[in-house]
Protein backbone atom coordinates (compact mmCIF):
# COMPACT_ATOMS: atom_id res chain seq x y z
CA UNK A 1 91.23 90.86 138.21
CA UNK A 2 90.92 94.16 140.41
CA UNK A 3 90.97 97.36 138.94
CA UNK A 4 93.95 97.95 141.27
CA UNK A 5 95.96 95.60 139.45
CA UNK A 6 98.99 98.46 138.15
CA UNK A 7 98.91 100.44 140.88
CA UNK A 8 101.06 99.50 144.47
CA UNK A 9 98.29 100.98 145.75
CA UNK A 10 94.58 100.39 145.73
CA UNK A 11 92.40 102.79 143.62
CA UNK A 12 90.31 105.35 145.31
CA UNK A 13 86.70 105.77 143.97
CA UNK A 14 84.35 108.71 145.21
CA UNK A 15 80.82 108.07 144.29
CA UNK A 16 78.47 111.08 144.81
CA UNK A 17 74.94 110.48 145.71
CA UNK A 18 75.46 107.12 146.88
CA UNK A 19 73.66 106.10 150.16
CA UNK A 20 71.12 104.81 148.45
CA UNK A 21 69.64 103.20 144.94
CA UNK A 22 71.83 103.43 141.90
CA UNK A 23 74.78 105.25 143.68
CA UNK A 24 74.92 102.56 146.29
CA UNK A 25 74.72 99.95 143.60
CA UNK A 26 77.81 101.42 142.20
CA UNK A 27 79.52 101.86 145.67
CA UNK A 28 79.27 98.09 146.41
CA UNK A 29 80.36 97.00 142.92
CA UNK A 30 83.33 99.22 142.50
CA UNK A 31 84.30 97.85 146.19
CA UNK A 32 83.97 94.62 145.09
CA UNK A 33 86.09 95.16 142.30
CA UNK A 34 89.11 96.39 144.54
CA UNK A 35 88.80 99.86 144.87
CA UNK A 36 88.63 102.05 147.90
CA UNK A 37 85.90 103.75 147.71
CA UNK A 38 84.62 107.67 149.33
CA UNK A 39 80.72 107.10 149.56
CA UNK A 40 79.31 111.10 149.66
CA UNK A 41 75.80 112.19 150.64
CA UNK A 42 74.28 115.41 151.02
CA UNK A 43 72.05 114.34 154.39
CA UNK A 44 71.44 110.74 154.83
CA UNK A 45 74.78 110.31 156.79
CA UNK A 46 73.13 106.80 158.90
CA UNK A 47 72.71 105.11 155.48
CA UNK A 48 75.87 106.16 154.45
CA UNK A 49 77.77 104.66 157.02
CA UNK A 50 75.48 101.12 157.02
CA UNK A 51 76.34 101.04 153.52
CA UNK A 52 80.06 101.64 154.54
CA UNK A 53 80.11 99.19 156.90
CA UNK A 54 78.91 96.48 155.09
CA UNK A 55 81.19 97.38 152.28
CA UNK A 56 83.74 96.69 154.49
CA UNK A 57 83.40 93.41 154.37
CA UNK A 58 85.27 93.39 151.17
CA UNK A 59 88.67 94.59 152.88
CA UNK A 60 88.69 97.88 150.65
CA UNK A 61 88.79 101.14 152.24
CA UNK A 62 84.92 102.32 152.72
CA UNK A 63 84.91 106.33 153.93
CA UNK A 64 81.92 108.49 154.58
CA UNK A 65 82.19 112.10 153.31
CA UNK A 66 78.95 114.54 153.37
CA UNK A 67 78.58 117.29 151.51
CA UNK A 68 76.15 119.25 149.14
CA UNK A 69 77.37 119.26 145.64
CA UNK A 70 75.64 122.40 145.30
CA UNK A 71 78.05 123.97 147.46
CA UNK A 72 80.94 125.24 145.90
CA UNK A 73 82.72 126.71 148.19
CA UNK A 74 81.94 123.26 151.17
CA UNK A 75 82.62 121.01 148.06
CA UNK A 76 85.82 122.16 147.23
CA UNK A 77 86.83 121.93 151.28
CA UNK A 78 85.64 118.08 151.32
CA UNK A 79 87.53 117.31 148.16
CA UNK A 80 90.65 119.29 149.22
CA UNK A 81 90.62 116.98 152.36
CA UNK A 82 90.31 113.74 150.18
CA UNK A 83 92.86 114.71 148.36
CA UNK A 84 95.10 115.52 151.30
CA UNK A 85 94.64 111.56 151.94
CA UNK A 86 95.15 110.59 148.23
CA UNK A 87 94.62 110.67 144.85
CA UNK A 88 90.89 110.22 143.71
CA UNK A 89 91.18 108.21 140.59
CA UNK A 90 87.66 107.30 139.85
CA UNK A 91 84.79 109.85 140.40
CA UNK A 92 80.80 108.89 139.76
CA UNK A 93 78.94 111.96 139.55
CA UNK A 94 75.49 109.91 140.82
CA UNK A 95 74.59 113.11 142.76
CA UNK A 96 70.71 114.68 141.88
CA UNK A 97 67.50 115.65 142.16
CA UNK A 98 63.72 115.21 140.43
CA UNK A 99 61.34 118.24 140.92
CA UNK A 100 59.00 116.73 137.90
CA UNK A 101 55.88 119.00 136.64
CA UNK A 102 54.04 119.90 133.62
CA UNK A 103 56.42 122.68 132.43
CA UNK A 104 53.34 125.17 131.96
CA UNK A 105 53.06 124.83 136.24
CA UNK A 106 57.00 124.09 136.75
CA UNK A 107 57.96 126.51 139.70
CA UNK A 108 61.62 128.60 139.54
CA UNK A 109 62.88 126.75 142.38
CA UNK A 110 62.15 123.51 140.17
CA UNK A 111 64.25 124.31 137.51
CA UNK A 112 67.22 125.57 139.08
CA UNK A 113 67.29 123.22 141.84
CA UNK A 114 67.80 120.64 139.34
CA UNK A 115 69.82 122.24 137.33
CA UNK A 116 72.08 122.84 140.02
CA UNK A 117 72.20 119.63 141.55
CA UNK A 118 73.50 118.08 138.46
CA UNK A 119 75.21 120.90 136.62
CA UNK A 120 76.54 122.85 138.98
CA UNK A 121 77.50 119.60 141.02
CA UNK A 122 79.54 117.92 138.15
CA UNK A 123 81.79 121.25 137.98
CA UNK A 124 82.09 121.69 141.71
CA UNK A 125 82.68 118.05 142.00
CA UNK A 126 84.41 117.24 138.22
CA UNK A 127 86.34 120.71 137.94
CA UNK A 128 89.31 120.64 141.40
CA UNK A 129 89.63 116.83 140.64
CA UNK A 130 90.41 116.78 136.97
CA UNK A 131 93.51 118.27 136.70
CA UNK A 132 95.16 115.56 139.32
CA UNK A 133 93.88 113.08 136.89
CA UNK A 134 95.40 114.43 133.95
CA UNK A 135 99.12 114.97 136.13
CA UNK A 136 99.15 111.10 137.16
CA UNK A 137 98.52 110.49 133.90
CA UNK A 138 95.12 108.28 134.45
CA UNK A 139 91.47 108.58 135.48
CA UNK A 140 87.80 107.29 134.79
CA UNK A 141 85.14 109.84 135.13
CA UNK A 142 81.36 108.71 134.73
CA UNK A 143 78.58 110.78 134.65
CA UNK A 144 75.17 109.35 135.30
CA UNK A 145 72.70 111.00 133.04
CA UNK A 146 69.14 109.72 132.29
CA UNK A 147 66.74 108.61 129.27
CA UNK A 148 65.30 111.65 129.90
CA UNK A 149 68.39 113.70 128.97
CA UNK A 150 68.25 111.72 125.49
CA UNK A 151 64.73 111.49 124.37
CA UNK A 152 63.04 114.10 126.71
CA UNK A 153 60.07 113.63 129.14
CA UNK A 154 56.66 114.54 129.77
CA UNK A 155 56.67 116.23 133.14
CA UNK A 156 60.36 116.65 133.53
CA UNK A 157 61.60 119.85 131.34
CA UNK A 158 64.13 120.68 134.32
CA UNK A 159 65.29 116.71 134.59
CA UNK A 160 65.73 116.30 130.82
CA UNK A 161 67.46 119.75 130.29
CA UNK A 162 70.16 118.93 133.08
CA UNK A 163 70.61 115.12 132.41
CA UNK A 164 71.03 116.51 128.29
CA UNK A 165 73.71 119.10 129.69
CA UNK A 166 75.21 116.56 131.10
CA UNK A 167 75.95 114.31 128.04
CA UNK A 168 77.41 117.29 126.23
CA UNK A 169 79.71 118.20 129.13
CA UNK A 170 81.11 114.27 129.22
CA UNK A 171 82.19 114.75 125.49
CA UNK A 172 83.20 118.05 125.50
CA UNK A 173 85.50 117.07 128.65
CA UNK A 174 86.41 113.68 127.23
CA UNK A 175 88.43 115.55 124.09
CA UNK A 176 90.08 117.62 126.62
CA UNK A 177 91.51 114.75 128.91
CA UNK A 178 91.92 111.85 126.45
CA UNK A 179 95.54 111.95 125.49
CA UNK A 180 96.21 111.50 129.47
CA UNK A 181 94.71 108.35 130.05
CA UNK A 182 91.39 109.94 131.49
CA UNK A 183 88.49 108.54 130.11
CA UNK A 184 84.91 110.50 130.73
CA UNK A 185 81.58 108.70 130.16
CA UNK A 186 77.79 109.23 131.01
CA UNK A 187 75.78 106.37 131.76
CA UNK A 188 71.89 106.75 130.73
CA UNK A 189 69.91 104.71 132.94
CA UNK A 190 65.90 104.37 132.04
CA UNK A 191 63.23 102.98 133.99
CA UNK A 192 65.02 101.24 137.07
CA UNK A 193 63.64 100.14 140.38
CA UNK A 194 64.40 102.73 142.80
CA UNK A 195 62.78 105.13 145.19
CA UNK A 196 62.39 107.55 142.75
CA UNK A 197 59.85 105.28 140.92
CA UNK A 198 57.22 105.71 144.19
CA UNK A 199 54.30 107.02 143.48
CA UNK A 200 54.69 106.50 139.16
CA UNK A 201 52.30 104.63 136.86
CA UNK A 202 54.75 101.98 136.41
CA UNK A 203 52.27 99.47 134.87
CA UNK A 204 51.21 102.39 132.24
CA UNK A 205 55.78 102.95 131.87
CA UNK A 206 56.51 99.37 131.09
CA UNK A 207 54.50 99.37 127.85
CA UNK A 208 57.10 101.76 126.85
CA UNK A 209 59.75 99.78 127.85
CA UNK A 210 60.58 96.86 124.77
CA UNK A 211 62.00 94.74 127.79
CA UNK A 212 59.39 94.79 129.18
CA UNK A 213 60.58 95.06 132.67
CA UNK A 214 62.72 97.62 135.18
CA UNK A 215 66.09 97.46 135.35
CA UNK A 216 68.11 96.96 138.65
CA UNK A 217 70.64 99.55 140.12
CA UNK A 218 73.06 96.61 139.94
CA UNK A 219 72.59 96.33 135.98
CA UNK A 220 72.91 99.95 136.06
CA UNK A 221 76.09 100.10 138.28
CA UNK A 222 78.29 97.10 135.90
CA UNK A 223 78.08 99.30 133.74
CA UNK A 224 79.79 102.33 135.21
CA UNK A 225 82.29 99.57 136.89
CA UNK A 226 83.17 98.45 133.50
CA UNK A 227 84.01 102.38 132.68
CA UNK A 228 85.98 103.15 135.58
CA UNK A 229 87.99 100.15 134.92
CA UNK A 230 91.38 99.07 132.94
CA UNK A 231 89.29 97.39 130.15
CA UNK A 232 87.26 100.28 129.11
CA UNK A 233 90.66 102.30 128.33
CA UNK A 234 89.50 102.94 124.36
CA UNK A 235 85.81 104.07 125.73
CA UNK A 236 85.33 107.65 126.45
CA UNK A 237 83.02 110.03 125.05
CA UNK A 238 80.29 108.02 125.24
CA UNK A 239 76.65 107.68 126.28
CA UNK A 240 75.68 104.50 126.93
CA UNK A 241 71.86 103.58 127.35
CA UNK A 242 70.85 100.88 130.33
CA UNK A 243 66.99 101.07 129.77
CA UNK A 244 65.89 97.87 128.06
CA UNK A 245 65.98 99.34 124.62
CA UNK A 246 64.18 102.57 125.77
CA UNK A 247 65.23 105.11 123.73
């Protein structure tokens, strides 16, 4: 059944950090599961839209909207404008970045570029669409953390520090919002086939892995489509591994 179901009108998804890889994994299976969804990247607007256009396929609403999530001040104008169209009811905060290095050589620049792009973007992107939530009395908000923000990394002090920030914002925000119907989860995803795996020793990673494999963005994104729908109502607060027992 869509997630639409007990609403007149379709629900409206935005999906940060989605033109490619896990985000656009979730883009295409929240679409598929009725919603309308806002795909946002910071500068790959051409994959954007070929990922919108095939998405509309589905006969859900499939909009484009770039901006930086670093940004506060262009982030807030982008989500004023969404919400001048509608409600968001479901918001993926997919948006990041990886500046890995031994800690010993990390550069400034690598920490707080990290740190911004995934703590700094879940408040400018989480904070002005909250409060909506909580005033139509339902929402979904799913954070996609990392392994790395649970067990820590070799190489990525900045990653595993934001991603770890991340968890404790989702259940510090999830005891805020619960008695309104707004749900807020992180999703932990572990070694998955994506771009961001170029250039790693994947053979030597596996061995680490009890599954022995990668995981998909698609195994990755049901997941956050389960959260963001009806049937994960009694679910918030939560971290939820996808890493083949990683962790």
């Amino acid at each position: 059944m869509p997630s639409s179901s007990s609403l007149s009108a379709p629900r409206r998804a935005l999906v940060t950090g989605a033109s490619r890889g896990i985000g656009a994994a979730i883009a295409r299976c929240l679409a598929r599961d009725g919603l309308d969804v806002v795909i946002n990247c910071r500068s790959q607007v051409e994959r954007a839209e070929a990922l919108a256009a095939d998405l509309r396929v589905t006969g859900r609403r499939v909009t484009v909207k770039p901006f930086d999530v670093t940004d506060a001040t262009a982030t807030r104008a982008a989500l004023d404008e969404l919400l001048a169209e509608g409600p968001i009811d479901v918001l993926v905060n997919n948006a990041g970045v990886v500046r890995d290095a031994p800690f010993p050589a990390m550069k400034r620049e690598a920490w707080t570029s990290v740190l911004s792009a995934t703590l700094d973007g879940f408040f400018n992107v989480t904070q002005p669409l909250v409060m909506p939530m909580v005033t139509r009395r339902w929402g979904r908000i799913v954070n996609i953390s990392s392994i790395s923000g649970v067990t820590g990394n070799r190489g990525q002090v900045n990653y595993a520090a934001a991603k770890a920030g991340l968890i404790g914002a989702t259940k510090a925000l999830s005891l805020e919002v619960a008695r309104r119907n707004v749900t807020v989860n992180a999703v932990a995803p572990g070694l998955v086939d994506t771009e961001m795996l170029e250039g790693a020793p994947v053979d030597e990673l596996l061995k680490l892995v009890p599954a022995r494999r990668l995981g998909t963005p698609e195994e990755v994104a049901e997941l956050v489509a389960f959260l963001a729908s009806d049937r994960a109502a009694y679910v918030t607060g939560q971290a939820l591994g996808v890493s083949g027992g990683l962790g």
